[in-house]
PDB file of N, CA and C in Angstrom:
ATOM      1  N   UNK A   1       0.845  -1.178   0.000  1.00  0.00           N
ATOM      2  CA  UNK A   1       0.000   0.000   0.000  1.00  0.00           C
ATOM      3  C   UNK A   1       0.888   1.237   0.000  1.00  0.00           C
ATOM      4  N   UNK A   2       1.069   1.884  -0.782  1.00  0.00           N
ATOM      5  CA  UNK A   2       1.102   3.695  -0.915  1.00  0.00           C
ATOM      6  C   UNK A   2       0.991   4.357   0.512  1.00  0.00           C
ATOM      7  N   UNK A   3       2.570   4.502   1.145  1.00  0.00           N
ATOM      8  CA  UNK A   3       2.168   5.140   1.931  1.00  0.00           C
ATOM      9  C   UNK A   3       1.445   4.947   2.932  1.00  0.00           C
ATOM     10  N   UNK A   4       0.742   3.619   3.030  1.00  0.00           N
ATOM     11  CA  UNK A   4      -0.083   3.460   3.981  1.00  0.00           C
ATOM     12  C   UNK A   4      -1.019   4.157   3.934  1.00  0.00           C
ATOM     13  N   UNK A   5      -1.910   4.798   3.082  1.00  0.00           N
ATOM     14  CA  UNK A   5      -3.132   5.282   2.796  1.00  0.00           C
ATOM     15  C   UNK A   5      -4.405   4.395   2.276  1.00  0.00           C
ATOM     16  N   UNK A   6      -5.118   4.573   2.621  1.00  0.00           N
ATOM     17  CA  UNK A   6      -6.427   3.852   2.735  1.00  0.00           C
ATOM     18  C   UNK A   6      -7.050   4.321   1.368  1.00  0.00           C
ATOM     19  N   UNK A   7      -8.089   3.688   0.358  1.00  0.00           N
ATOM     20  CA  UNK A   7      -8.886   3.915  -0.159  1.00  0.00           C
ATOM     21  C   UNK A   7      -9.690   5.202  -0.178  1.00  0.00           C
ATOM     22  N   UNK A   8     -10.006   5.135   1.498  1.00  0.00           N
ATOM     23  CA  UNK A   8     -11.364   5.748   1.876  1.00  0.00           C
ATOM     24  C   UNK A   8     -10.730   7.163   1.910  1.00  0.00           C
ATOM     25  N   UNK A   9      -9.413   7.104   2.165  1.00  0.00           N
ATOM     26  CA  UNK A   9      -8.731   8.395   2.784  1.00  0.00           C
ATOM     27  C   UNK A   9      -8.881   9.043   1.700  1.00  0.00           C
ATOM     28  N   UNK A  10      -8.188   8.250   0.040  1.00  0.00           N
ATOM     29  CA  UNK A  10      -8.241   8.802  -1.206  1.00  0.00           C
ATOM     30  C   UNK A  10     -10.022   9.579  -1.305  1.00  0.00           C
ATOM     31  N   UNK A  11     -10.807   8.361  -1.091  1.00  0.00           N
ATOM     32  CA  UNK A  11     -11.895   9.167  -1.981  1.00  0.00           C
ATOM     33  C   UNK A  11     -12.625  10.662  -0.907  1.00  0.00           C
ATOM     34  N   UNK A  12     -11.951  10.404   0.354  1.00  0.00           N
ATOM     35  CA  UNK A  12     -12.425  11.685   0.966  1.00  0.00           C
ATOM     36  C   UNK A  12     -11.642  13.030   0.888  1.00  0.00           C
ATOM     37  N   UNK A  13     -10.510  12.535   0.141  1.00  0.00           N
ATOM     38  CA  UNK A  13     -10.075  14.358  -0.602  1.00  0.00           C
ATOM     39  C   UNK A  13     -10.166  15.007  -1.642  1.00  0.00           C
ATOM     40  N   UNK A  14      -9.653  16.483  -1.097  1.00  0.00           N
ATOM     41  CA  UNK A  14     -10.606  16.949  -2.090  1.00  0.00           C
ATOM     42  C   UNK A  14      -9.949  16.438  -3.644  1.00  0.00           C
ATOM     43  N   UNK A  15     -10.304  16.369  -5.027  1.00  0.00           N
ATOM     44  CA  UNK A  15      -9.852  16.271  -6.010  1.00  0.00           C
ATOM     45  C   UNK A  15      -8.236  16.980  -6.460  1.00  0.00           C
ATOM     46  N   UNK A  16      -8.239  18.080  -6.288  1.00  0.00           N
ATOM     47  CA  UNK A  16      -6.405  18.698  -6.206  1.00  0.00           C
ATOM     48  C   UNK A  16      -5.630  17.687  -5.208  1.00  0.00           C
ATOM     49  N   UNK A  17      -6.072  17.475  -4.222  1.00  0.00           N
ATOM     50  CA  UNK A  17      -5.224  16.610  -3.310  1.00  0.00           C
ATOM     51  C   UNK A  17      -4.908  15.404  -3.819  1.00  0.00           C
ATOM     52  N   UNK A  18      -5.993  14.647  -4.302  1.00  0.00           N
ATOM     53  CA  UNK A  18      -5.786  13.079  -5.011  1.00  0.00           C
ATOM     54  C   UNK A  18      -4.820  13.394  -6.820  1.00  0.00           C
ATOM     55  N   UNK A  19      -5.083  14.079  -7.222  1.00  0.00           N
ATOM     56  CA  UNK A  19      -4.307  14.740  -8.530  1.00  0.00           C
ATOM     57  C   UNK A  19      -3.017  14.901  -8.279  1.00  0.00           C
ATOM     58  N   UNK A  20      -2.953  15.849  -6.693  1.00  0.00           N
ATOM     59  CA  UNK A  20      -1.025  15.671  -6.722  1.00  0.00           C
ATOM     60  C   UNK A  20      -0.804  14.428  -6.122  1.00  0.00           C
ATOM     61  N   UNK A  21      -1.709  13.806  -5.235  1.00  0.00           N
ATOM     62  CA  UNK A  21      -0.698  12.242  -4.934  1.00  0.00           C
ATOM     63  C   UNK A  21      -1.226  11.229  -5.968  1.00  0.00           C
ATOM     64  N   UNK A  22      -1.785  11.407  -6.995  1.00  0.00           N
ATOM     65  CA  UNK A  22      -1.212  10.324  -8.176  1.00  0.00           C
ATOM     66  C   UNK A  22      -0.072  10.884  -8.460  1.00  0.00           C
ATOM     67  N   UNK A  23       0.162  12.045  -9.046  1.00  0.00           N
ATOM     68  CA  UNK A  23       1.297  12.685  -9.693  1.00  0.00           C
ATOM     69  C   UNK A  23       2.488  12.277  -9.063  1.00  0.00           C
ATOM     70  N   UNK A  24       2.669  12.341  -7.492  1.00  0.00           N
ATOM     71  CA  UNK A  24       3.964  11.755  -6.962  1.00  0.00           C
ATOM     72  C   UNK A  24       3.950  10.708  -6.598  1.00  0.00           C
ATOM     73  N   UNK A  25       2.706   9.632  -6.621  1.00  0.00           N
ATOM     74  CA  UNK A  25       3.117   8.264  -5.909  1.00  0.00           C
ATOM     75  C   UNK A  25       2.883   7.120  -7.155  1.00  0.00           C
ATOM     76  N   UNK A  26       2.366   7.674  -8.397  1.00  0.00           N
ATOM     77  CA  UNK A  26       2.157   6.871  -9.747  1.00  0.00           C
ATOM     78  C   UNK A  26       3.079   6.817 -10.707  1.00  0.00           C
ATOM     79  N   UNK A  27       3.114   5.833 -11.574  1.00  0.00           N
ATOM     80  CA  UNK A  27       4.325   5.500 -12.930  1.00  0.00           C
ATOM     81  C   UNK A  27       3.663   6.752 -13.730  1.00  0.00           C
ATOM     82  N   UNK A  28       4.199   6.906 -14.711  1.00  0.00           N
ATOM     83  CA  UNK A  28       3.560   8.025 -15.918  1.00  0.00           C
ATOM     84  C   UNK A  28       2.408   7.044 -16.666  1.00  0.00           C
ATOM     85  N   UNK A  29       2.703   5.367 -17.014  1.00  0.00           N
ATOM     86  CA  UNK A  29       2.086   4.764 -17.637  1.00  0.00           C
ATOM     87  C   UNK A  29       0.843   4.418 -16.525  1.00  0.00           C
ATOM     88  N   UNK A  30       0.869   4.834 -15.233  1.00  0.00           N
ATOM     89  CA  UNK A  30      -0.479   4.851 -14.910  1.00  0.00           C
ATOM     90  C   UNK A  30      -1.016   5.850 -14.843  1.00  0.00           C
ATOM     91  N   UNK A  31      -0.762   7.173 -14.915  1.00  0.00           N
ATOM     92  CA  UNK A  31      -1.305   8.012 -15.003  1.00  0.00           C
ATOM     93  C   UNK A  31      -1.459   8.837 -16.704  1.00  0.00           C
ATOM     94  N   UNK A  32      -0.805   8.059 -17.567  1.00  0.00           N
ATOM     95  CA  UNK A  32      -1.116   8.307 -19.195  1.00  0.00           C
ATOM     96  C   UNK A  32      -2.585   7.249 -19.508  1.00  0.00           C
ATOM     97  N   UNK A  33      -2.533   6.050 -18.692  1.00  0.00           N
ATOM     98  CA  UNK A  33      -3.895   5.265 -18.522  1.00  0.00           C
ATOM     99  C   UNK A  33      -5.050   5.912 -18.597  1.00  0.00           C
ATOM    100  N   UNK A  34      -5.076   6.726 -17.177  1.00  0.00           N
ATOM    101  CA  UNK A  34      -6.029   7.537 -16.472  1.00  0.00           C
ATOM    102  C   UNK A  34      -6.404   8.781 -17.219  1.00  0.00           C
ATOM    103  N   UNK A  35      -5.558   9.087 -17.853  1.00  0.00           N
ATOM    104  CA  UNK A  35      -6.283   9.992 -19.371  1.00  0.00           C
ATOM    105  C   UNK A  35      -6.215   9.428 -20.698  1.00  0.00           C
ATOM    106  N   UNK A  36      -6.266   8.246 -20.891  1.00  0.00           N
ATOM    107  CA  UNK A  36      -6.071   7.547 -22.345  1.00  0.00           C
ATOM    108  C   UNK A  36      -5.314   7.899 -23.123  1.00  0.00           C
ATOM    109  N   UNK A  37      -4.082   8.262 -22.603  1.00  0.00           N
ATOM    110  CA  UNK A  37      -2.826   8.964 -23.590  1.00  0.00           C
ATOM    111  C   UNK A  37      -2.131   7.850 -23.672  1.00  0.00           C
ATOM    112  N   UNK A  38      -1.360   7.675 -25.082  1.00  0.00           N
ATOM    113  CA  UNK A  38      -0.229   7.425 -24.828  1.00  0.00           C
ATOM    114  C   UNK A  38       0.609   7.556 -23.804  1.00  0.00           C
ATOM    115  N   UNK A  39       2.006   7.356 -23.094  1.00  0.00           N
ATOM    116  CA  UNK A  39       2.933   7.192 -22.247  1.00  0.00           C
ATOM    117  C   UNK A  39       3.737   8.203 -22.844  1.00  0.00           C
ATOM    118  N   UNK A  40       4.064   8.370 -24.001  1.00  0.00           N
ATOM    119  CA  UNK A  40       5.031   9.337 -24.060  1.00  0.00           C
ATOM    120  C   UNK A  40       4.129  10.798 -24.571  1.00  0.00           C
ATOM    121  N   UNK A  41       2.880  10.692 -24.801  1.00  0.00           N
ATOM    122  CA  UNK A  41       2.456  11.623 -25.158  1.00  0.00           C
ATOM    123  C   UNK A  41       2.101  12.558 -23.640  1.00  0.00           C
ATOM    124  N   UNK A  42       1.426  11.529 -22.443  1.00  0.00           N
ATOM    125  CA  UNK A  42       1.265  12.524 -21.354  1.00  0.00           C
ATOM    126  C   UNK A  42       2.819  12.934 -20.851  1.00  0.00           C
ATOM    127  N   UNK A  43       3.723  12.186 -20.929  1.00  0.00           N
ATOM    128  CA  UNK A  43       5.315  12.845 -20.154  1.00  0.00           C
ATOM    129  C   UNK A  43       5.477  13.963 -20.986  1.00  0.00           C
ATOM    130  N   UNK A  44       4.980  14.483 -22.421  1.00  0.00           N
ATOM    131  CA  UNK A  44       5.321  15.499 -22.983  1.00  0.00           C
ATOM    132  C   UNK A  44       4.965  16.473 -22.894  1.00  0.00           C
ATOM    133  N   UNK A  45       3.280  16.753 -21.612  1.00  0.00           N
ATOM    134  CA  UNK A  45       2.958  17.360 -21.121  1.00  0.00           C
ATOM    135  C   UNK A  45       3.619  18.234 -20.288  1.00  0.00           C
ATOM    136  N   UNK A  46       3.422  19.567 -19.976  1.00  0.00           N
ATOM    137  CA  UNK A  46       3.995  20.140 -19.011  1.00  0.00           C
ATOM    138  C   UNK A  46       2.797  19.656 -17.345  1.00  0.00           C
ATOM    139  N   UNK A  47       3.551  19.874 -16.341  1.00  0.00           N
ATOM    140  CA  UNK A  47       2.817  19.327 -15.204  1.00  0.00           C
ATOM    141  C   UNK A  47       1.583  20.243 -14.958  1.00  0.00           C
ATOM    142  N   UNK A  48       1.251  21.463 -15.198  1.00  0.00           N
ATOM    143  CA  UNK A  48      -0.025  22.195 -15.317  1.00  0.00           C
ATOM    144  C   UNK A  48      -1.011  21.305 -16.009  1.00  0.00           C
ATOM    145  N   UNK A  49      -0.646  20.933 -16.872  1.00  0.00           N
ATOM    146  CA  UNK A  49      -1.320  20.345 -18.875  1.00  0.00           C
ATOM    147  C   UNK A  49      -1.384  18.848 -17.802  1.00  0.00           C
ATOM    148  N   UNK A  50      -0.747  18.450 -17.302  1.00  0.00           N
ATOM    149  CA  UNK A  50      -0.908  16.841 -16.715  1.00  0.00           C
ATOM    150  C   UNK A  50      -1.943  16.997 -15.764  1.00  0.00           C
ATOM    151  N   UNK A  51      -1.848  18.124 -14.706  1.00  0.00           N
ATOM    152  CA  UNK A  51      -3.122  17.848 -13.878  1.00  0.00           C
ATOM    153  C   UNK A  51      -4.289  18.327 -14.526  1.00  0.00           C
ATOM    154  N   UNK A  52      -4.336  19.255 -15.422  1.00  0.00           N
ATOM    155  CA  UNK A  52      -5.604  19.185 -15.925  1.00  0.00           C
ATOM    156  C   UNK A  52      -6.258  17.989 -16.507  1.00  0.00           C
ATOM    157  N   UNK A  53      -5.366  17.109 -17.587  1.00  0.00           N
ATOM    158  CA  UNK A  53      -5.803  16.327 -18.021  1.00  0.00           C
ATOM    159  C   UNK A  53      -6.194  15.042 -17.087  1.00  0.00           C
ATOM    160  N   UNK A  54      -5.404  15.274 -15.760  1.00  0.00           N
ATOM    161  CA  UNK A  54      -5.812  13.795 -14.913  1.00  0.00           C
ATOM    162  C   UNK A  54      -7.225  14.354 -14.897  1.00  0.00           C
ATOM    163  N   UNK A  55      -7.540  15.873 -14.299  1.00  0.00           N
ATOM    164  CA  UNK A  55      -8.903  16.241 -13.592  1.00  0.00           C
ATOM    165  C   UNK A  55      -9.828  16.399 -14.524  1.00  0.00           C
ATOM    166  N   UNK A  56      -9.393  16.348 -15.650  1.00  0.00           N
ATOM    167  CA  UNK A  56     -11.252  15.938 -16.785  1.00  0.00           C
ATOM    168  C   UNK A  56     -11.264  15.102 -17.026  1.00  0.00           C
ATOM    169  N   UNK A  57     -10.319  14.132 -16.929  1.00  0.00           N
ATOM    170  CA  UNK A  57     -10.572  12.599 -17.354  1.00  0.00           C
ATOM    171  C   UNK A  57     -11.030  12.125 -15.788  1.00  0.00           C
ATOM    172  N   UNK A  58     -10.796  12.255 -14.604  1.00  0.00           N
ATOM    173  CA  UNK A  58     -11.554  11.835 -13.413  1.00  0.00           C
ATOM    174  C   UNK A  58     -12.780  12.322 -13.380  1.00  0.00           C
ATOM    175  N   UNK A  59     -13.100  13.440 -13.700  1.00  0.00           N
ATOM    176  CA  UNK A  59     -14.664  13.931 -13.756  1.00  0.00           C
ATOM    177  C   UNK A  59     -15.141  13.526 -14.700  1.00  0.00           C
ATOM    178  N   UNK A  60     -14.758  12.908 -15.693  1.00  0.00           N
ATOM    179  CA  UNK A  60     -15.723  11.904 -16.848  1.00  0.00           C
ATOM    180  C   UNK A  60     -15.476  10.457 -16.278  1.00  0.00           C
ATOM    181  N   UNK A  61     -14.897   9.873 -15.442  1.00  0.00           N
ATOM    182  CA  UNK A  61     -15.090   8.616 -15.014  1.00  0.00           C
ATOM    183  C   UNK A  61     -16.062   8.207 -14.295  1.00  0.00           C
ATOM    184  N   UNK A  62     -17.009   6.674 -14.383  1.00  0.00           N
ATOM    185  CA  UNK A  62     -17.602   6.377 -13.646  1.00  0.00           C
ATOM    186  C   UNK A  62     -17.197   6.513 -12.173  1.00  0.00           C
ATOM    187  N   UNK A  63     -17.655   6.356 -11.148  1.00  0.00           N
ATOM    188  CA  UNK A  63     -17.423   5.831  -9.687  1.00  0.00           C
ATOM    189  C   UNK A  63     -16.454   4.766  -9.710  1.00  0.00           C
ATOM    190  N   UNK A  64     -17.248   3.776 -10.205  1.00  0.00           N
ATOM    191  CA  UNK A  64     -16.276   2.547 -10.161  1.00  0.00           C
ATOM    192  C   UNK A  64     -14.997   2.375 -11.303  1.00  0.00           C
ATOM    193  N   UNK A  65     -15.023   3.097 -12.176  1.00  0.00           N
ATOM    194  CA  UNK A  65     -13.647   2.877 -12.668  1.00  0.00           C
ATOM    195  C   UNK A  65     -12.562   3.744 -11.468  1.00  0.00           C
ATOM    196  N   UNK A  66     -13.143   4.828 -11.544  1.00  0.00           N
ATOM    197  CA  UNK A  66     -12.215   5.980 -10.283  1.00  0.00           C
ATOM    198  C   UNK A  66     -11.924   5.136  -9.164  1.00  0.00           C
ATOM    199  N   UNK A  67     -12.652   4.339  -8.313  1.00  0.00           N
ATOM    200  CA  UNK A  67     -12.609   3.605  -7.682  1.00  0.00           C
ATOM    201  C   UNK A  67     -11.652   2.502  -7.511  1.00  0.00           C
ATOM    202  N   UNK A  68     -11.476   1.607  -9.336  1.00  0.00           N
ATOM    203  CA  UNK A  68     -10.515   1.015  -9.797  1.00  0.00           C
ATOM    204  C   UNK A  68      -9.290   1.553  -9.795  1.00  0.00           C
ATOM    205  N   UNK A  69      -9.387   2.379 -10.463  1.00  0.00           N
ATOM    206  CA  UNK A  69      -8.131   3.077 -10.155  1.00  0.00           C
ATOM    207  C   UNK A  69      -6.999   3.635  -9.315  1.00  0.00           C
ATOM    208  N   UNK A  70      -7.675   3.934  -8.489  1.00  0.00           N
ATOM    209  CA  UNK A  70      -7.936   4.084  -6.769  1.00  0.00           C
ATOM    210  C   UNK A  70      -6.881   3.097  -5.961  1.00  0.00           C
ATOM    211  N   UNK A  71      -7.822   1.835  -6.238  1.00  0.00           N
ATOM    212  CA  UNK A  71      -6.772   0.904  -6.083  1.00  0.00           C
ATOM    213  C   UNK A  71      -5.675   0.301  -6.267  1.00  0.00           C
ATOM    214  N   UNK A  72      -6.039   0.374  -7.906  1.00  0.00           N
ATOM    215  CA  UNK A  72      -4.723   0.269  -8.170  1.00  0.00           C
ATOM    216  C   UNK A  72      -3.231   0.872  -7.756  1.00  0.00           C
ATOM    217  N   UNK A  73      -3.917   2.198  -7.730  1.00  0.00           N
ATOM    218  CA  UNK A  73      -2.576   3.754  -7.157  1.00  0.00           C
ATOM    219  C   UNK A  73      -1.834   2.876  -6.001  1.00  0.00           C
ATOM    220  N   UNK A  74      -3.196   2.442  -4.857  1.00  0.00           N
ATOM    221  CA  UNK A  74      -2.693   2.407  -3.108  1.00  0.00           C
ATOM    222  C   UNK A  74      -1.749   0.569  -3.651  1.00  0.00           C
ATOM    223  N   UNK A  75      -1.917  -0.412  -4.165  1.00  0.00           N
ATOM    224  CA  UNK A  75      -1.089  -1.461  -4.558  1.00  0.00           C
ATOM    225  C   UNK A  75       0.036  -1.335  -5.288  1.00  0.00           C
ATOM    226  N   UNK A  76       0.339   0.139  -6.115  1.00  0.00           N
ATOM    227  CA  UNK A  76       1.525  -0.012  -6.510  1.00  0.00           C
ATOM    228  C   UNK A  76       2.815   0.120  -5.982  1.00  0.00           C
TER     229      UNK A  76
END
């Protein structure tokens, strides 16, 4: 587990908070996932351009994919 962070902890912050701890506790290829980019296309992003794109691709996700995802973050 990540830090030792819980699931629940993730889904009770606010959205900027969960955006920068993917950004520092995720591969690029999980977080190029999480916006359907290519891998080298999100690293070519500048980090402004990266959290935006995590935060419209999380606000178009179901619950349960976000959720999936979620998990995945706290197992890597």
């Amino acid at each position: 587990m990540s830090d030792g962070i819980s699931i629940w902890a993730l889904k009770k912050m606010p959205l900027q908070q969960v955006i920068q701890y993917i950004g520092q506790h995720s591969s690029p290829d999980f977080q190029a996932r999480m916006t359907n980019m290519q891998e080298s296309d999100f690293e070519a992003l500048s980090p402004d351009q990266a959290e935006d794109r995590l935060r419209d691709a999380i606000s178009r996700m179901s619950e349960e994919k976000y959720t999936d995802y979620l998990l995945e973050l706290i197992d890597e």
